[in-house]
Protein backbone atom coordinates (compact mmCIF):
# COMPACT_ATOMS: atom_id res chain seq x y z
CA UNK A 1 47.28 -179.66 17.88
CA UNK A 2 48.09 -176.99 20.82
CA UNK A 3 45.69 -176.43 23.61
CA UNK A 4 46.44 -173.22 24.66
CA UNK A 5 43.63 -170.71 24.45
CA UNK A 6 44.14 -167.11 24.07
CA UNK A 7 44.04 -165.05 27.28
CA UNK A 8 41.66 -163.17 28.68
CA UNK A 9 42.00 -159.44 28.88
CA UNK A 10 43.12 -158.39 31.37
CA UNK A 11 40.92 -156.25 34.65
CA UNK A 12 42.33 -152.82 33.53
CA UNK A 13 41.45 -153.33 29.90
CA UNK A 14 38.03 -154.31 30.50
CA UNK A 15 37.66 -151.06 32.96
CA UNK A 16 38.54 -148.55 30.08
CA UNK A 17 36.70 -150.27 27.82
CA UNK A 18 33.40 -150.13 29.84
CA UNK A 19 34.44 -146.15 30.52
CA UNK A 20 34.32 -145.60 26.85
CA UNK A 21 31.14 -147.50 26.61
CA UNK A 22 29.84 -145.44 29.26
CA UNK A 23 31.12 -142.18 27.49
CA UNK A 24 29.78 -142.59 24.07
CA UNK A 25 26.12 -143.49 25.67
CA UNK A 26 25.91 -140.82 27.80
CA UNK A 27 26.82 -138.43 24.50
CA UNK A 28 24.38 -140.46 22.47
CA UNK A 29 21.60 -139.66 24.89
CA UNK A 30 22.53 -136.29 25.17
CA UNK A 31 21.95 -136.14 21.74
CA UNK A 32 19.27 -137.46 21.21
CA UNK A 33 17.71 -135.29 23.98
CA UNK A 34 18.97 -132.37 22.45
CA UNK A 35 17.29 -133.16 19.50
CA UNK A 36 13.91 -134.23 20.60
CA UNK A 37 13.88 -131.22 22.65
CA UNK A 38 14.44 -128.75 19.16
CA UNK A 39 11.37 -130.71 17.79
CA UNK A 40 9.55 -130.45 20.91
CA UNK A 41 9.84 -126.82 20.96
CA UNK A 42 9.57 -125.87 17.09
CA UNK A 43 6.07 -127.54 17.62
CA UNK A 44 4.90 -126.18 20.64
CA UNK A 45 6.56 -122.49 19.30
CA UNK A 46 8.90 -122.16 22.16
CA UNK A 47 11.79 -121.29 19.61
CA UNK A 48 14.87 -118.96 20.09
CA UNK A 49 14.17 -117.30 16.92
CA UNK A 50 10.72 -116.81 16.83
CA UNK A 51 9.88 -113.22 16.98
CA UNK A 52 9.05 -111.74 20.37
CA UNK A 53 4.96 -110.98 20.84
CA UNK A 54 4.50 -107.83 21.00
CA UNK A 55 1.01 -106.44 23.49
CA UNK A 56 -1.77 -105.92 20.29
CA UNK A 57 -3.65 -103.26 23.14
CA UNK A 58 -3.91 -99.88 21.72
CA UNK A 59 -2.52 -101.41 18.22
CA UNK A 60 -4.38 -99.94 14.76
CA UNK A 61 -6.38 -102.65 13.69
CA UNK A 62 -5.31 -104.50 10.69
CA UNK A 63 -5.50 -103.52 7.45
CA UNK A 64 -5.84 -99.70 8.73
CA UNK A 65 -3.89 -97.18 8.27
CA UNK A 66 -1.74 -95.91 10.70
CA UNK A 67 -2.64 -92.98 12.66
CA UNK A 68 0.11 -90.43 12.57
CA UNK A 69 0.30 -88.45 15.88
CA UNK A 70 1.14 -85.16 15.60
CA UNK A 71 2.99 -83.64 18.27
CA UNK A 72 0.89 -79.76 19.18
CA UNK A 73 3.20 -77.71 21.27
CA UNK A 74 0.69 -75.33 23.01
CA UNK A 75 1.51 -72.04 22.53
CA UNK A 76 1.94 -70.34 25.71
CA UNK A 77 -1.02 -67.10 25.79
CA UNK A 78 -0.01 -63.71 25.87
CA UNK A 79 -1.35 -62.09 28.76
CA UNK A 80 -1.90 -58.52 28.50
CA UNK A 81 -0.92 -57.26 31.53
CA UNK A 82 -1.91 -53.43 32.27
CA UNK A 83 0.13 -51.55 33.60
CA UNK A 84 -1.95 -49.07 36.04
CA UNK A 85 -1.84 -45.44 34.87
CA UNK A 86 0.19 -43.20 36.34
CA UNK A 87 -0.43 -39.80 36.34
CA UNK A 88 2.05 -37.56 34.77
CA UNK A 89 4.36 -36.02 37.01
CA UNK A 90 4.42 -32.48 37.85
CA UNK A 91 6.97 -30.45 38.65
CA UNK A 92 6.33 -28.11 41.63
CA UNK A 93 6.55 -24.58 40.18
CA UNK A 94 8.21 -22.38 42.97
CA UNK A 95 6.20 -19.84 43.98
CA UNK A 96 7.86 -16.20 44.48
CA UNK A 97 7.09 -14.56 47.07
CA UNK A 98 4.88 -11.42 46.15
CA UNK A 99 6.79 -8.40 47.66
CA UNK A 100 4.50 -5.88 48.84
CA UNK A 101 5.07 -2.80 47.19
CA UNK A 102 3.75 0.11 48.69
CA UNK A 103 1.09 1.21 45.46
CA UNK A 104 -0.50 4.65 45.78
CA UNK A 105 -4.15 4.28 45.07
CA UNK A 106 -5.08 5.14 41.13
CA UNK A 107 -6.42 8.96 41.02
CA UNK A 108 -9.03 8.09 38.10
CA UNK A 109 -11.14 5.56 38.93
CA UNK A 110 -14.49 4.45 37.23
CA UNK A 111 -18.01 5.79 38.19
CA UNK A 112 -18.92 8.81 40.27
CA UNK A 113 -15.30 9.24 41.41
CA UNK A 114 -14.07 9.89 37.99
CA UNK A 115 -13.29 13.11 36.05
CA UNK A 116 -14.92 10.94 33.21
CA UNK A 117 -18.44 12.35 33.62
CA UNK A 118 -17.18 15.80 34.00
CA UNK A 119 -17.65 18.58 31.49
CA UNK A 120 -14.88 18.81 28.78
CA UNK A 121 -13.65 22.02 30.01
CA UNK A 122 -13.21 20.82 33.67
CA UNK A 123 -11.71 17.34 33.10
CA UNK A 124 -9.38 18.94 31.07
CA UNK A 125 -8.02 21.13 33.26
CA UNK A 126 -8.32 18.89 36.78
CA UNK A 127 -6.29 16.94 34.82
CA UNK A 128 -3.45 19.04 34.15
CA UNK A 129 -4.11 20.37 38.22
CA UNK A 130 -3.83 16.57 39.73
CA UNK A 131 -0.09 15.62 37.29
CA UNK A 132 1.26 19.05 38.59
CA UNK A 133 0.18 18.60 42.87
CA UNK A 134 1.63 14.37 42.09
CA UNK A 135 4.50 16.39 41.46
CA UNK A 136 4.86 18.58 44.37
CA UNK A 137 3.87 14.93 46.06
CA UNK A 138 0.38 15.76 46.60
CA UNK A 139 -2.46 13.02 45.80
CA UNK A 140 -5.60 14.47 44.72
CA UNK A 141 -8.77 11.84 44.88
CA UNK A 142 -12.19 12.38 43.69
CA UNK A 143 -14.56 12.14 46.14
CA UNK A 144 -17.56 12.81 43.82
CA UNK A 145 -18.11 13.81 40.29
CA UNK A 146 -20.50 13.81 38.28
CA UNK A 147 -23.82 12.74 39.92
CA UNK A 148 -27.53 11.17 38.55
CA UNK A 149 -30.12 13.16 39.25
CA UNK A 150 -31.54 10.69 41.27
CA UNK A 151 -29.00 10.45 43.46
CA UNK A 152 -28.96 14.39 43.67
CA UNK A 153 -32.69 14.38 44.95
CA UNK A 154 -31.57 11.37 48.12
CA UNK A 155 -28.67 13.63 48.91
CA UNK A 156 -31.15 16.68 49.61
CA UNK A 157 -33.99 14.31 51.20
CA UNK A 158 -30.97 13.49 53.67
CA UNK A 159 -29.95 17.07 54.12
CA UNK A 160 -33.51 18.46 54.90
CA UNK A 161 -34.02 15.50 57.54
CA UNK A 162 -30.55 16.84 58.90
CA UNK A 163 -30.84 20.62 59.16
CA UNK A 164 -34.59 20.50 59.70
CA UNK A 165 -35.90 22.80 56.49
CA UNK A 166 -35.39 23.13 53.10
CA UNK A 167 -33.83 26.56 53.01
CA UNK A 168 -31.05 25.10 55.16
CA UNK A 169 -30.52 21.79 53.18
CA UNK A 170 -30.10 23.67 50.25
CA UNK A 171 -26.63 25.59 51.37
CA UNK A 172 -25.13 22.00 51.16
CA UNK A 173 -27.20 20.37 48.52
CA UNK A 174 -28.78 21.41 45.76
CA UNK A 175 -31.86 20.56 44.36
CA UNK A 176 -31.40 18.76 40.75
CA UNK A 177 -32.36 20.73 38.37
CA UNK A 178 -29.48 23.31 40.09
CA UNK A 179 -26.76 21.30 41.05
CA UNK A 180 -23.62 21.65 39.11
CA UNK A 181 -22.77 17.46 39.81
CA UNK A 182 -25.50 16.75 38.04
CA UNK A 183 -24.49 18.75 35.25
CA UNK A 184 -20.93 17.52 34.95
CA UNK A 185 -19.69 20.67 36.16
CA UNK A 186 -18.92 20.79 40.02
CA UNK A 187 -16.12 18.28 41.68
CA UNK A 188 -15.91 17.18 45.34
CA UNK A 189 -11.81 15.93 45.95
CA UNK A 190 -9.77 14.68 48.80
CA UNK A 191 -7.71 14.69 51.11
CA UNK A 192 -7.33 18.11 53.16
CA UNK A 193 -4.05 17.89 51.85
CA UNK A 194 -5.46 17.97 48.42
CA UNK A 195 -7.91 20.51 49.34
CA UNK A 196 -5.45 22.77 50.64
CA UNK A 197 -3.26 22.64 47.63
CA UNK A 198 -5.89 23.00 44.70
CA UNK A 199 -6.98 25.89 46.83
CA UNK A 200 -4.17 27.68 46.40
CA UNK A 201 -3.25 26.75 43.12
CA UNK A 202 -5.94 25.83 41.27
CA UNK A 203 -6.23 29.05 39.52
CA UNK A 204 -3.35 28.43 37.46
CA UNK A 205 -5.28 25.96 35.29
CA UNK A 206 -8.75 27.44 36.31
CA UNK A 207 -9.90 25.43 38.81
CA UNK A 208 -11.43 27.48 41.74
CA UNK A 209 -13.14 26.78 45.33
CA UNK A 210 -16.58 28.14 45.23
CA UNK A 211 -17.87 27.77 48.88
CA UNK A 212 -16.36 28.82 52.23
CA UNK A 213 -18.78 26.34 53.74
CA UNK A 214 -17.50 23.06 51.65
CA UNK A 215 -13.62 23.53 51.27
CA UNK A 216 -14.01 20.03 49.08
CA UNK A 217 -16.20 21.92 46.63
CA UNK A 218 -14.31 22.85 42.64
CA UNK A 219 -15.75 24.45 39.84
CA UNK A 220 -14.01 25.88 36.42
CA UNK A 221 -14.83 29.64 37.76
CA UNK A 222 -12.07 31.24 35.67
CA UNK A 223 -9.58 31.45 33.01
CA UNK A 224 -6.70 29.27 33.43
CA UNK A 225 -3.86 31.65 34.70
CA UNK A 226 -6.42 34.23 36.16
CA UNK A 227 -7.32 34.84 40.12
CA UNK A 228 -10.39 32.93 41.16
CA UNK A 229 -13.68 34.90 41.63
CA UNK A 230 -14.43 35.63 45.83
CA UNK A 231 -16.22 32.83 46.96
CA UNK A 232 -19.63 32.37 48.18
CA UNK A 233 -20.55 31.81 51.66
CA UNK A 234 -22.46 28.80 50.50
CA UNK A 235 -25.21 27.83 47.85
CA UNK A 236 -28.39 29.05 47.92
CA UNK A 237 -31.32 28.02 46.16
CA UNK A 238 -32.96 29.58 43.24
CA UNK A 239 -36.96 30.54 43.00
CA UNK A 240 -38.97 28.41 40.95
C-alpha cells in the first residue's frame, strides 16, 4: 500500500476558480434582481408598456357622446362705405363777348307813340312816308299819336296854367271833344330832321303840316300826290 496522497491544487487554480465563483453569483443576483424588480413593478403599475395617462380635464364624460366641434370661420362684414357725392362737373361755357352794334331805335313802338291808334287812312300813308325818308336816311319817330281823352283834357289844364287863359291854351291844345289825337287823326313826330323832311315831302303820300305854330304837327289834309292845303297859323277853338 502507497502513501502518497494526491496534491493539492495548486494557488493559481484555486484563484480562477474563486473568480468564476465570484462571476456566476454576481450574474445570479443580477438576475434575480432583475426579476423581482419586473414583479415589483407589474404590481405597483410602473410598467414600460402600460399605456401613458392621459389628463381626463375637459374630457366628455363616459358613456357620452362626443362633441364634434365645428370649426365657424367668421365671415368678414361688408361695410358699405359711401362714397360722398360729388356734384357733376360743369363745363364752363365761354361767354362771347356781346359786340355792341350800333341799333337805330324801332320807329313803331307800342302805345301813344304808335301809328297803331291812328285812323286807317293816316297809318297807311305815314307808313309808306317813314320807309321812303329811312331811305333818304332820315328817321322819323312818333312823338305822340293817338291820345285818351283824358289825357287830352291834362294837356289843356297845363296849357291854360301856362299861357294864362283859355283862348290862348287852345292854339296849342285842344279841348277833347276837338282834338284830332283824340280822334286818331292828328300825329306829333320827331326829330327836326324828320320834321323838316315830311314837310317837304309829305304831300306825296298825303301827309301835310297843318300849323305854322307846331312844325311837329301832321294830318292827312290831302290826296296823296296833291299840294298840301296853306296852313293855319294855329288852332283855334270852336263855339260850343
Amino acid at each position: 500500500m502507497s502513501n502518497d496522497l494526491p496534491s493539492r491544487p495548486s494557488n493559481q487554480a484555486r484563484t480562477r476558480l474563486l473568480s468564476v465563483i465570484g462571476v456566476v453569483g454576481v450574474g445570479a443576483v443580477a438576475g434575480a434582481l432583475l426579476l423581482w424588480h419586473a414583479q415589483v413593478g407589474e404590481v405597483l403599475g410602473l410598467g414600460a408598456d402600460k399605456e401613458p395617462v392621459v389628463s381626463t380635464v375637459g374630457a366628455p364624460a363616459i358613456g357620452a357622446p362626443p362633441t364634434t366641434t365645428r370649426l365657424v370661420t367668421p365671415t368678414p362684414s361688408r361695410r358699405t362705405t359711401k362714397t360722398p357725392s360729388t356734384p357733376p362737373e360743369t363745363t364752363a361755357t365761354p361767354t362771347k363777348k356781346a359786340t355792341q352794334k350800333k341799333t337805330q331805335q324801332p320807329t313803331l313802338v307800342s302805345g301813344e307813340e304808335s301809328i297803331d291808334g291812328l285812323s286807317p287812312k293816316l297809318k297807311s300813308r305815314l307808313t309808306k312816308a317813314i320807309a321812303a325818308a329811312k331811305a333818304d336816311g332820315v328817321r322819323i319817330s312818333i312823338t305822340s299819336g293817338r291820345r285818351s281823352a283824358a289825357k287830352q283834357q291834362r294837356l289843356l289844364n297845363e296849357a291854360i296854367k301856362k299861357y294864362g287863359s283859355y283862348k290862348l291854351a287852345t292854339r296849342w291844345v285842344l279841348p277833347p271833344k276837338y282834338s284830332a289825337h283824340v280822334q286818331g287823326k292828328a300825329v306829333d313826330i320827331g326829330p327836326a330832321a324828320a320834321m323838316t323832311w315830311l314837310n317837304k315831302n309829305g304831300w306825296r303820300y298825303g301827309v301835310c303840316r297843318r300849323y305854322d305854330n307846331e312844325p311837329w304837327h301832321f294830318e292827312a289834309l290831302t290826296t296823296p300826290g296833291k299840294k298840301c292845303p296853306p296852313r293855319e297859323p294855329h288852332a283855334v277853338a270852336k263855339a260850343d
